[in-house]
Protein backbone atom coordinates (compact mmCIF):
# COMPACT_ATOMS: atom_id res chain seq x y z
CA UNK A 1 -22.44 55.16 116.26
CA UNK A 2 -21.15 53.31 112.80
CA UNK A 3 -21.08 56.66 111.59
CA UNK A 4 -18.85 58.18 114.45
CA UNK A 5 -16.62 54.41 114.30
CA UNK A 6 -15.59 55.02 110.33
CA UNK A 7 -14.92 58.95 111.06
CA UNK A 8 -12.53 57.86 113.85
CA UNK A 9 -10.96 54.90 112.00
CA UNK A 10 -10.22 57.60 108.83
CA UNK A 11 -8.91 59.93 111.12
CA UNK A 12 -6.57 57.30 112.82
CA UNK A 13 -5.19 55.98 109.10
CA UNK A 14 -4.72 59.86 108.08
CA UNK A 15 -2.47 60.20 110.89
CA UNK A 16 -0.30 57.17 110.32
CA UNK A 17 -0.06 58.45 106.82
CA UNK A 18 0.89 61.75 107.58
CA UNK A 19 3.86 60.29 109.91
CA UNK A 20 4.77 58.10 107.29
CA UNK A 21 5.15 60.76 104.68
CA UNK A 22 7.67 62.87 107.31
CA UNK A 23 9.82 59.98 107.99
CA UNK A 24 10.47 59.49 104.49
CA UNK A 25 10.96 62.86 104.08
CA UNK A 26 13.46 62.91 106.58
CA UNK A 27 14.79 59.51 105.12
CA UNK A 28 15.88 60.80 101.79
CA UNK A 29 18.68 62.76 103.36
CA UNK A 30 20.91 59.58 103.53
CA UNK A 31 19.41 58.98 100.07
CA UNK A 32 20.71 60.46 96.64
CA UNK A 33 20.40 61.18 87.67
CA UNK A 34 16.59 61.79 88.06
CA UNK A 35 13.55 59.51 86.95
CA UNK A 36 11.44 60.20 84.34
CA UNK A 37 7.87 61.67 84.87
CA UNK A 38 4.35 62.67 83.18
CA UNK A 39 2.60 65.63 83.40
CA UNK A 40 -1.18 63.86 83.30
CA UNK A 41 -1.73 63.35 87.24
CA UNK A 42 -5.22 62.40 86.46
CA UNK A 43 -3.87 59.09 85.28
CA UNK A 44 -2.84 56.50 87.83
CA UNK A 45 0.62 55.78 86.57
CA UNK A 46 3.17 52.99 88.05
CA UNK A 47 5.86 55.80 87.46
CA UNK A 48 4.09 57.78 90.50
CA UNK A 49 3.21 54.86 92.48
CA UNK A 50 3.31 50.83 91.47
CA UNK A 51 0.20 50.14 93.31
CA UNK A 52 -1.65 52.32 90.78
CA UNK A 53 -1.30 49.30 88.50
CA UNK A 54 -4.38 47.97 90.25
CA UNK A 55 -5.67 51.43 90.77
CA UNK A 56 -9.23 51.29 88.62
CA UNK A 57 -12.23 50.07 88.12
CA UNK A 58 -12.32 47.55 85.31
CA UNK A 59 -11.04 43.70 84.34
CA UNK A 60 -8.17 44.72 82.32
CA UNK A 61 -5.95 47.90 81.35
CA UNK A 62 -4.19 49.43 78.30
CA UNK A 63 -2.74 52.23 78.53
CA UNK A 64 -0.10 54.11 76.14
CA UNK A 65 1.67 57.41 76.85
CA UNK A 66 3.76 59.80 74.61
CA UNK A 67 5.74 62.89 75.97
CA UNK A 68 8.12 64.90 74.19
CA UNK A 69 9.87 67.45 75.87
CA UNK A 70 12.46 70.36 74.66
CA UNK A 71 10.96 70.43 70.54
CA UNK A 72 13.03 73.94 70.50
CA UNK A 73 15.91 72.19 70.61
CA UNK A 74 18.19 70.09 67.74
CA UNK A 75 17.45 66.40 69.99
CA UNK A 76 14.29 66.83 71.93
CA UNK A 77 13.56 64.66 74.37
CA UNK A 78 11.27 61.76 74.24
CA UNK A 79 9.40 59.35 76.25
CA UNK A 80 7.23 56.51 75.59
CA UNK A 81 5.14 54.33 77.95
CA UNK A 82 2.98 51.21 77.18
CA UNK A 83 1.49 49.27 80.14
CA UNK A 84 -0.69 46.30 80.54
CA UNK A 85 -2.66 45.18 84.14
CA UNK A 86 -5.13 42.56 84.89
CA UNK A 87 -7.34 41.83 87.50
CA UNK A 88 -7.92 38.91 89.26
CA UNK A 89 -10.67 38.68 91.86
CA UNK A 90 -10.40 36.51 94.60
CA UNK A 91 -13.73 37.63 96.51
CA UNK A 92 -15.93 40.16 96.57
CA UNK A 93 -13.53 42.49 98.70
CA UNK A 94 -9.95 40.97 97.46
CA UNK A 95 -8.66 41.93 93.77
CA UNK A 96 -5.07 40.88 93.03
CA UNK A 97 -3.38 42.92 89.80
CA UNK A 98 -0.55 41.43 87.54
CA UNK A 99 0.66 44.13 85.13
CA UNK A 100 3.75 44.36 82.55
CA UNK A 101 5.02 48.00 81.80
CA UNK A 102 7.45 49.14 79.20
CA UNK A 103 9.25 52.44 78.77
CA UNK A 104 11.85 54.21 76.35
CA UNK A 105 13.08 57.48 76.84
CA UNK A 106 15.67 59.14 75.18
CA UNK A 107 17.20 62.34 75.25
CA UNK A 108 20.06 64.70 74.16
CA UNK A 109 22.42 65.20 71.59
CA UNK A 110 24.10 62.21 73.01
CA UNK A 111 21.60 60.00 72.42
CA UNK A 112 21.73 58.58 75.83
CA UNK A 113 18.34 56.00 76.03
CA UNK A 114 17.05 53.79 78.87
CA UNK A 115 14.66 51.04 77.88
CA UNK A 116 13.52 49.62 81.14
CA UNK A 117 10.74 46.23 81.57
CA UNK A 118 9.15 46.09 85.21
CA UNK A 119 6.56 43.34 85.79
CA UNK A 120 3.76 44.84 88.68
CA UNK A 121 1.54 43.06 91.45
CA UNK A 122 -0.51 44.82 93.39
CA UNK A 123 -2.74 43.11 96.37
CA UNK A 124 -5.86 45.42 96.95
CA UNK A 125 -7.79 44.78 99.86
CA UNK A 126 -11.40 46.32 100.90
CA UNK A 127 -12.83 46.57 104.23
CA UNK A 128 -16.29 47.96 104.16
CA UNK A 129 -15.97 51.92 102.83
CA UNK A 130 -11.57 51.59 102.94
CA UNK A 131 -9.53 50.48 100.29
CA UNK A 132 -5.88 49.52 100.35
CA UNK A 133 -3.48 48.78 97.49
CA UNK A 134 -0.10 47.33 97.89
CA UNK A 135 2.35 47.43 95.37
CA UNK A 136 5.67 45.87 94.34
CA UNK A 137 7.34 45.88 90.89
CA UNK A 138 10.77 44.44 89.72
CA UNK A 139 12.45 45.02 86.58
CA UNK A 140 15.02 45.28 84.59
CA UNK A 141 17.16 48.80 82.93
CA UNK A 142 19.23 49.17 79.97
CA UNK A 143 21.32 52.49 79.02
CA UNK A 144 23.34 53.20 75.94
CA UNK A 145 24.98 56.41 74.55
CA UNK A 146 26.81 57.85 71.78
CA UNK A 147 30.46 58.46 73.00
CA UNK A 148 31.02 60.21 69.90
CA UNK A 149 29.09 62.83 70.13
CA UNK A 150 31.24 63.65 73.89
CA UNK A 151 33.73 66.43 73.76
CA UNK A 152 35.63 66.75 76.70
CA UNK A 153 38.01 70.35 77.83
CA UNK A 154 41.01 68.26 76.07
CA UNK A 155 39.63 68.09 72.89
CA UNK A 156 39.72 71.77 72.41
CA UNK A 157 41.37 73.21 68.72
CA UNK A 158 43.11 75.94 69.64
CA UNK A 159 43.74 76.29 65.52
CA UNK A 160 39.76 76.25 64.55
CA UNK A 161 39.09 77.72 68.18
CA UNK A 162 36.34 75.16 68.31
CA UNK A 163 35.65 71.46 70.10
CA UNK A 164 36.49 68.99 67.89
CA UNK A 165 35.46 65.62 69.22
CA UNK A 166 37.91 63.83 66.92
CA UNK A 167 40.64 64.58 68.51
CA UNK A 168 42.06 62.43 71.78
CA UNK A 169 40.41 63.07 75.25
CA UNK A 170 42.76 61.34 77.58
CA UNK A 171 39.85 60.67 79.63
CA UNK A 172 40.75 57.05 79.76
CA UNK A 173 38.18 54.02 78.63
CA UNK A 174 34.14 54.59 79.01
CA UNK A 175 31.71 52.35 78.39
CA UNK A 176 28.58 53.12 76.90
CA UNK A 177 26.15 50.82 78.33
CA UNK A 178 25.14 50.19 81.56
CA UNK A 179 22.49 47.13 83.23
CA UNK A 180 20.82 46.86 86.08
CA UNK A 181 17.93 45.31 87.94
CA UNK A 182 15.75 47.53 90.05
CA UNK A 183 12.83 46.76 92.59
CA UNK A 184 10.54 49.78 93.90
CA UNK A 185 7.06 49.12 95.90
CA UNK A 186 4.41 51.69 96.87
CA UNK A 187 0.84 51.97 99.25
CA UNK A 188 -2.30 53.47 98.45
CA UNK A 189 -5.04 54.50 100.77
CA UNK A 190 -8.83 55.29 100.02
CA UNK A 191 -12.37 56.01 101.25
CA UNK A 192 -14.96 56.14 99.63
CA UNK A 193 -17.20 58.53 100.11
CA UNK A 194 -20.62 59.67 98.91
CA UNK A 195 -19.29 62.46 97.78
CA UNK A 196 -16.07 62.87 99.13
CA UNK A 197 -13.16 60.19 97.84
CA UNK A 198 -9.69 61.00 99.35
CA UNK A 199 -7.11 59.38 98.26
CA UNK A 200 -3.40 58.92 99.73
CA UNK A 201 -0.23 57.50 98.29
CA UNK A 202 3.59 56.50 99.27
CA UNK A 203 6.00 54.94 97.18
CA UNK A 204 9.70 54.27 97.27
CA UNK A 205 11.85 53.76 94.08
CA UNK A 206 15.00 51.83 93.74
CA UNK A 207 15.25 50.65 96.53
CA UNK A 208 17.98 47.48 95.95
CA UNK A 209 20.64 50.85 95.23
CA UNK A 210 21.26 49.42 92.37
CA UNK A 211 24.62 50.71 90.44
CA UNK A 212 23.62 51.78 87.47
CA UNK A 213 26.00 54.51 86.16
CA UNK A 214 28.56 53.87 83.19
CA UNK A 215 32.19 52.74 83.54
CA UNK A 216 34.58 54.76 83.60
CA UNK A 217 38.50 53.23 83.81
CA UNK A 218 41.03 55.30 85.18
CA UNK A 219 44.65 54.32 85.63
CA UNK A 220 46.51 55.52 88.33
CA UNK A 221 50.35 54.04 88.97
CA UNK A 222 49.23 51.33 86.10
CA UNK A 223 46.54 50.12 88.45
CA UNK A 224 42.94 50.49 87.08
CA UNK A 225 40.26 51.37 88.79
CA UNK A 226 36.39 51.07 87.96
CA UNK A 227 34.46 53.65 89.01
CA UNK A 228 30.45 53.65 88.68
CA UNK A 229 27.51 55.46 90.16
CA UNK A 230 24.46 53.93 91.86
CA UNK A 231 21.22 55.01 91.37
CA UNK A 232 19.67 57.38 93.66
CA UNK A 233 15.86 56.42 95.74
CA UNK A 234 13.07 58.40 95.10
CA UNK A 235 10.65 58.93 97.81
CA UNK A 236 7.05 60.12 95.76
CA UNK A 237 3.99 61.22 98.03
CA UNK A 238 0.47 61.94 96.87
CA UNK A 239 -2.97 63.08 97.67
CA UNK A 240 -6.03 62.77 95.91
CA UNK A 241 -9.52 63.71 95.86
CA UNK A 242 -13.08 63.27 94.49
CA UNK A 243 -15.62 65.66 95.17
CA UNK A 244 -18.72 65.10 93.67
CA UNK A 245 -21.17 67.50 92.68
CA UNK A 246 -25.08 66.48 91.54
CA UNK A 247 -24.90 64.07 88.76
CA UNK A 248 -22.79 65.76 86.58
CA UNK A 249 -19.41 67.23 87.68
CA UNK A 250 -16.54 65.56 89.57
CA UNK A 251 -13.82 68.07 90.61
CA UNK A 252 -10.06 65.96 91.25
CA UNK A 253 -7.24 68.30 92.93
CA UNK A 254 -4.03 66.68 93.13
CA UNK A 255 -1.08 67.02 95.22
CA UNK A 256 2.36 64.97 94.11
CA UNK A 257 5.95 65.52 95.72
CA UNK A 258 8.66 63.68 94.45
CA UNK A 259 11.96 63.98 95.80
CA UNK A 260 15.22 62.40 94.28
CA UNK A 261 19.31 63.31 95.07
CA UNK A 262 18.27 66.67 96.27
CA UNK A 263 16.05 67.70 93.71
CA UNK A 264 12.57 68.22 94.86
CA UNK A 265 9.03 68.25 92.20
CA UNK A 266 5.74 69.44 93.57
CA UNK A 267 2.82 69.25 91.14
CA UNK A 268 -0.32 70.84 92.35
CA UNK A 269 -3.54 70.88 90.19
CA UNK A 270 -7.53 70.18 89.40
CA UNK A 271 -9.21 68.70 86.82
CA UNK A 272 -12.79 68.94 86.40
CA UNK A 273 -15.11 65.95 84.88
CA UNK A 274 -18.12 66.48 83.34
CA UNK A 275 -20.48 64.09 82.41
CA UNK A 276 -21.63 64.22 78.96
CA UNK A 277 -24.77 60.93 78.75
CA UNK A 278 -27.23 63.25 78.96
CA UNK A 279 -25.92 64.47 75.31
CA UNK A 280 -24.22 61.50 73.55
CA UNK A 281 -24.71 57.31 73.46
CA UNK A 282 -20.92 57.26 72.89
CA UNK A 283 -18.73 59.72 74.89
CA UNK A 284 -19.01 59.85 78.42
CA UNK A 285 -17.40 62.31 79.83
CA UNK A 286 -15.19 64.85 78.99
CA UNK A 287 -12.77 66.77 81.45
CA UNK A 288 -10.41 69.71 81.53
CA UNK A 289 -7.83 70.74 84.01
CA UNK A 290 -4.68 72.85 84.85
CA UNK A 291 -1.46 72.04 87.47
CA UNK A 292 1.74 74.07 88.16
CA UNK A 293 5.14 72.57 88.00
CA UNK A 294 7.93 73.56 90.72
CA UNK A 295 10.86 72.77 92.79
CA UNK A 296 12.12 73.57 96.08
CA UNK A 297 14.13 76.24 96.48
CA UNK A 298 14.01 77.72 92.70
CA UNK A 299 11.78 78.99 90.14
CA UNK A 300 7.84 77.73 88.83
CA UNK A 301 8.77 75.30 85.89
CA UNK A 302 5.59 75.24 83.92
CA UNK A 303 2.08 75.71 83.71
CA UNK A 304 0.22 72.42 82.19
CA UNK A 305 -2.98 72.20 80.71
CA UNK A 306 -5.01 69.13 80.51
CA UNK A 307 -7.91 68.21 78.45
CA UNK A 308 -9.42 64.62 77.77
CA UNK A 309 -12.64 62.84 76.93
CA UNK A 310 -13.43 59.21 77.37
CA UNK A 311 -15.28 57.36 74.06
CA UNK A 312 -17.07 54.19 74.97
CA UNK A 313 -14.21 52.32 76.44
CA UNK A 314 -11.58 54.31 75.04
CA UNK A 315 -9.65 57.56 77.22
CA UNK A 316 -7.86 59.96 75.53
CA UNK A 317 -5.82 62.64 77.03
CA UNK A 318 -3.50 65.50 76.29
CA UNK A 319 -1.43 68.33 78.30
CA UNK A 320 1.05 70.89 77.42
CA UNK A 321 3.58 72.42 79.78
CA UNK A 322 4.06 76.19 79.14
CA UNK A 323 7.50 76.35 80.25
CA UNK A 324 7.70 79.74 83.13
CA UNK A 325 11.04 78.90 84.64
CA UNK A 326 14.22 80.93 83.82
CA UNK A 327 14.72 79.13 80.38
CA UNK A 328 11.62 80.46 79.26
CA UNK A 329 13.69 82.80 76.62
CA UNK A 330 15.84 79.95 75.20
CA UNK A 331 12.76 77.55 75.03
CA UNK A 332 10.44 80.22 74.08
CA UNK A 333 7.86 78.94 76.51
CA UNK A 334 7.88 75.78 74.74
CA UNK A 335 8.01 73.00 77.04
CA UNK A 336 6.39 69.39 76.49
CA UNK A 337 3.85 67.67 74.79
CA UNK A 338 1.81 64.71 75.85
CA UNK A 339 -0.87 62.54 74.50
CA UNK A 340 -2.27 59.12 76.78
CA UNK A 341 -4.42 56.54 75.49
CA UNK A 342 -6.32 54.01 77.78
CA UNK A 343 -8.39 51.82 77.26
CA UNK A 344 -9.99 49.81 80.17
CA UNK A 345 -12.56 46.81 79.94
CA UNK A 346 -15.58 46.91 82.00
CA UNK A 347 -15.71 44.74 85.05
CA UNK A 348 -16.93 41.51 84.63
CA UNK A 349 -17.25 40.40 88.29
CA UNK A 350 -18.98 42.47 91.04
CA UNK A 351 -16.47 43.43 93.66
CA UNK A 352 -16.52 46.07 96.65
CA UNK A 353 -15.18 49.12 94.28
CA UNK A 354 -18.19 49.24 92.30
CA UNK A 355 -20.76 49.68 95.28
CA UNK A 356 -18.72 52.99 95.65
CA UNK A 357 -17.87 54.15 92.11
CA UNK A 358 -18.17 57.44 90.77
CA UNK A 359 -21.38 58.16 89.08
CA UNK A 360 -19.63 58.31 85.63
């Protein structure tokens, strides 16, 4: 009968879930530049969903990311990621998460950078095999460009037959830096499983519609007018899984849809874990995966392979995305390169995730 009682309770919370994913699918038609993003899925990143800042099984978290993106090219494109969470348990089935994330990202010719500070908390609730994470994060944006490396149709020398960006673009003022605050939250579901973990996850992303485009001032009858651009929601929905085989193999799929001003990701994938105690006092596991890159309504954007290996406390990861979309001639299949670093300390405290943890 307890048996039959958890069955029906999972079932009921997959449905909600499911409902919940279609109305904010339907949402983000009254919803409209894109966010950055990662191509390791295996890790739980606050860029997917902020309640993955509590989203482990440890007292505290490091965790460091690298990505660059577009080497083929004169001004590749660059990200950087360095996060900090900590765990504070309240009881045995209560864990709340404080976390501090940074990011930099830069990209083009134009130099045009965003250096954004969010500060995380995550409440994270058990109740007997069901976990729930709430997230909400707040932070704060900063962009700058280069208006000197613009060249506008004005600025055209009919003499050279060239752009010359020296010349006047009658395009009126522009600045080159833009502020903003910006507030997203997110909700993660899971069971655990013997060996069976699913995993579900919903998260909204700027949602105070914050304007955060650049100035541009136009006159018109020697009246000026401002205009700016706000910044677009994104709606991100996930689903995870565990399946565990014997005492030595976890296999992960992964399903992630992110949808932002029309454009639409899906990243589908596996990664298999292997545990490697048997064979070494100092590296746990090692794992090894593969996920496909693509948007609705246009071409596959890139294969990525995944490989990683955890050392004591220490998890290293790296992917590469071989670039299959329609650019694949210009970039010569060269797409992006990314390296994580975590390290996470052991728990200190008994709480309800450990009676369920994976093996390894």
């Amino acid at each position: 009968m307890r048996a039959s009682r958890q069955n029906i309770m999972v079932l009921s919370i997959f449905k909600w879930i499911i409902l919940l994913i279609i109305s904010g699918l339907l949402l983000m038609n009254f919803l409209k530049a894109q966010d950055i993003h990662f191509s390791q899925f295996q890790i739980p990143q606050s860029v997917i969903n902020p309640a993955n800042s509590g989203n482990y099984n440890g007292d505290w978290r490091l965790v460091n990311i690298y990505r660059s993106q577009w080497a083929v090219i004169s001004a590749p494109y660059q990200t950087g990621l360095v996060g900090f969470d900590r765990q504070y348990y309240i009881s045995n089935t209560d864990i709340m998460t404080g976390g501090i994330l940074l990011i930099n990202d830069k990209s083009g010719q134009i130099g045009l950078t965003s250096n954004q500070l969010f500060l995380t908390g995550v409440y994270h609730k058990f109740i007997r095999k069901i976990s729930t994470l709430i997230g909400f994060q707040a932070g704060y944006i900063h962009k700058k460009f280069s208006a000197g490396e613009l060249t506008f149709p004005n600025q055209f020398d009919m003499s050279t037959g060239y752009f010359n960006n020296r010349l006047e673009n009658f395009e009126g003022m522009l600045d080159t830096k833009s502020s903003f605050f910006d507030f997203n939250s997110g909700i993660i579901w899971k069971y655990y499983g013997k060996n069976f973990q699913p995993e579900f996850g919903l998260a909204l992303y700027h949602i105070n519609y914050s304007k955060s485009g650049f100035k541009s001032w136009v006159t018109e009858n020697e009246i000026n007018h401002s205009i700016k651009e706000t910044t677009s929601k994104r709606f991100t929905a996930s689903i995870k899984s565990n399946f565990i085989i014997g005492e030595t193999v976890i296999l992960s799929p992964a399903l992630i849809y992110m949808t932002q001003n029309k454009a639409n990701e899906i990243v589908a994938g596996m990664i298999m874990k292997y545990s490697l105690t048997g064979f070494s006092e100092k590296i746990n596991w090692a794992s090894t995966g593969i996920s496909i890159r693509s948007g609705q309504n246009r071409n596959f954007d890139a294969v990525i392979f995944i490989a990683g290996l955890n050392y004591r406390k220490l998890e290293i990861g790296v992917s590469y995305d071989y670039n299959i979309s329609e650019l694949q001639i210009a970039s010569k299949h060269r797409g992006a390169f990314e390296i994580s670093l975590i390290y996470k300390e052991i728990s200190t405290k008994h709480n309800a995730s450990e009676d369920f943890n994976l093996r390894f």
